[in-house]
Protein backbone atom coordinates (compact mmCIF):
# COMPACT_ATOMS: atom_id res chain seq x y z
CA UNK A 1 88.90 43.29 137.07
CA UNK A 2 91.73 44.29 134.78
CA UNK A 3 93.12 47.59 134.14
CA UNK A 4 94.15 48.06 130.51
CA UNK A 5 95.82 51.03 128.95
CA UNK A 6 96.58 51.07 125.24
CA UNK A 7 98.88 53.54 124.30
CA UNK A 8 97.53 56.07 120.94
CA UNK A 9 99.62 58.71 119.08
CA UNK A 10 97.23 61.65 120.63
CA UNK A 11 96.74 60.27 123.60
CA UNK A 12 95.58 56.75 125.55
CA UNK A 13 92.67 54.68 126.10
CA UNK A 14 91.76 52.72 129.27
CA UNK A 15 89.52 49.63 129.59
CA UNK A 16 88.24 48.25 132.77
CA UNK A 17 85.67 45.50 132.45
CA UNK A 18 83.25 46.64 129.77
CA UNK A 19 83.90 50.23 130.25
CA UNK A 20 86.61 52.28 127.85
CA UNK A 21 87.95 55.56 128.49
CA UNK A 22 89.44 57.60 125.99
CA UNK A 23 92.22 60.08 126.70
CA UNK A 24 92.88 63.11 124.01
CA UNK A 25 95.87 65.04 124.15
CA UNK A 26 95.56 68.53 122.88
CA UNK A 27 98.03 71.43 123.27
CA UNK A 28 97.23 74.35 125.48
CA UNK A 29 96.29 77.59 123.75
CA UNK A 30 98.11 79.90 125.13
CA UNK A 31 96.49 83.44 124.82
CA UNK A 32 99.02 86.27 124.17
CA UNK A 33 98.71 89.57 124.83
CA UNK A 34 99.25 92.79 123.20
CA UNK A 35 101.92 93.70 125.62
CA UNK A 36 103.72 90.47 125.00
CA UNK A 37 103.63 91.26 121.34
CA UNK A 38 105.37 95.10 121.89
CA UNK A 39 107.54 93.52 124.35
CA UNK A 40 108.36 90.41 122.01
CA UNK A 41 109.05 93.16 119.56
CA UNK A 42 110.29 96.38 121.37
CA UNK A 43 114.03 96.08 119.43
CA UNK A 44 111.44 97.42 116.03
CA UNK A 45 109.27 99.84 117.99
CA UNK A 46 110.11 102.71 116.51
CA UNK A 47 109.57 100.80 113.09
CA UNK A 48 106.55 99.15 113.59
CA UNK A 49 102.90 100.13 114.48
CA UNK A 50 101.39 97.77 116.32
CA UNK A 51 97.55 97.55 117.01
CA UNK A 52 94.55 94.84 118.30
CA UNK A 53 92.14 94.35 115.68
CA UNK A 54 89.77 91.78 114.80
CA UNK A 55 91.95 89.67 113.13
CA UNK A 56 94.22 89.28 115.82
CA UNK A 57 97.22 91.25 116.78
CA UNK A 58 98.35 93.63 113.70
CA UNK A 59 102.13 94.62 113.76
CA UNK A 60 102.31 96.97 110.51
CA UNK A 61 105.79 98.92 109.25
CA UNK A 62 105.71 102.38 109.16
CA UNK A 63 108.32 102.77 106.58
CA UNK A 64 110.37 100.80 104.52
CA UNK A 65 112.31 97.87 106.65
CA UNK A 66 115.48 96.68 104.75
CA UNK A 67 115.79 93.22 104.14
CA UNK A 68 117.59 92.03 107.37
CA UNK A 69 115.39 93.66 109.87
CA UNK A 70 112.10 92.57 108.05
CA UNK A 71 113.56 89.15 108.43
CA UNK A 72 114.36 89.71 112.15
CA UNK A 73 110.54 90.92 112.63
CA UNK A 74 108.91 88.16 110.71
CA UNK A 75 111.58 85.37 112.50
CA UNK A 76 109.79 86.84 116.12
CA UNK A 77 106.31 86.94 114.68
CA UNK A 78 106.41 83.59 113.57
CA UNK A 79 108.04 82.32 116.90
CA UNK A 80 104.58 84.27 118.77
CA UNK A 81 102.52 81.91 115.96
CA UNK A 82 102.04 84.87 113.60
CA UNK A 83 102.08 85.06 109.93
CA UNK A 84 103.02 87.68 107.27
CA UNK A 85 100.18 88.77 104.95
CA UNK A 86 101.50 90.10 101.44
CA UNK A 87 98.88 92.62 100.20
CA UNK A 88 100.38 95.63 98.81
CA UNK A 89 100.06 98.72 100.66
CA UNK A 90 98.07 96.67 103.28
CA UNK A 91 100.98 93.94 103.74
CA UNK A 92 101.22 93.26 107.78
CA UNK A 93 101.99 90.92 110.14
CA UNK A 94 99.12 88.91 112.29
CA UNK A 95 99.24 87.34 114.94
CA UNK A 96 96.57 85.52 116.50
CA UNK A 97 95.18 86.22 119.99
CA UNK A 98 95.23 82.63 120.71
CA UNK A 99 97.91 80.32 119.64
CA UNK A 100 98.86 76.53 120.15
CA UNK A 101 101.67 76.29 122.90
């Protein structure tokens, strides 16, 4: 019997006889820690207060930033898959304890 491989944008599938297998390629989740995150961002550490909650990894200013380092911070919390939530007084960074590699 013949061995047929089809080539798909996530991923492959394989026929042999009257049998097809189908290959999915997914990206790793890579779980990050809270000691990656306060390494990742020990440069701010006197700046920032940074704790584990539910929604993931918090990293909250303890005063006012400046323009230029709040742009430094968010650059490294995006690179760790992190986001910056604008609410006021309870504005923070999150960063999720799981993120796509």
């Amino acid at each position: 019997m013949e061995i047929k491989v089809s080539p798909k944008e996530d991923g492959a599938t394989i026929t042999y006889g009257d049998l097809e297998i189908t290959i999915t390629v997914k990206p790793i989740k890579k779980v990050i820690t809270i000691a990656e995150v306060r390494a990742q961002l020990s440069e701010y550490a006197d700046d920032l207060s940074i704790a584990e909650e539910a929604e993931g990894f918090v990293v909250r200013p303890v005063g006012y930033l400046g323009k230029e380092k709040f742009a430094a911070i968010a650059g490294k919390v995006r690179e760790l898959g992190g986001t910056y939530i604008s609410a006021g007084k309870e504005s923070r960074f999150v960063i999720a304890k799981e993120a796509s590699s």
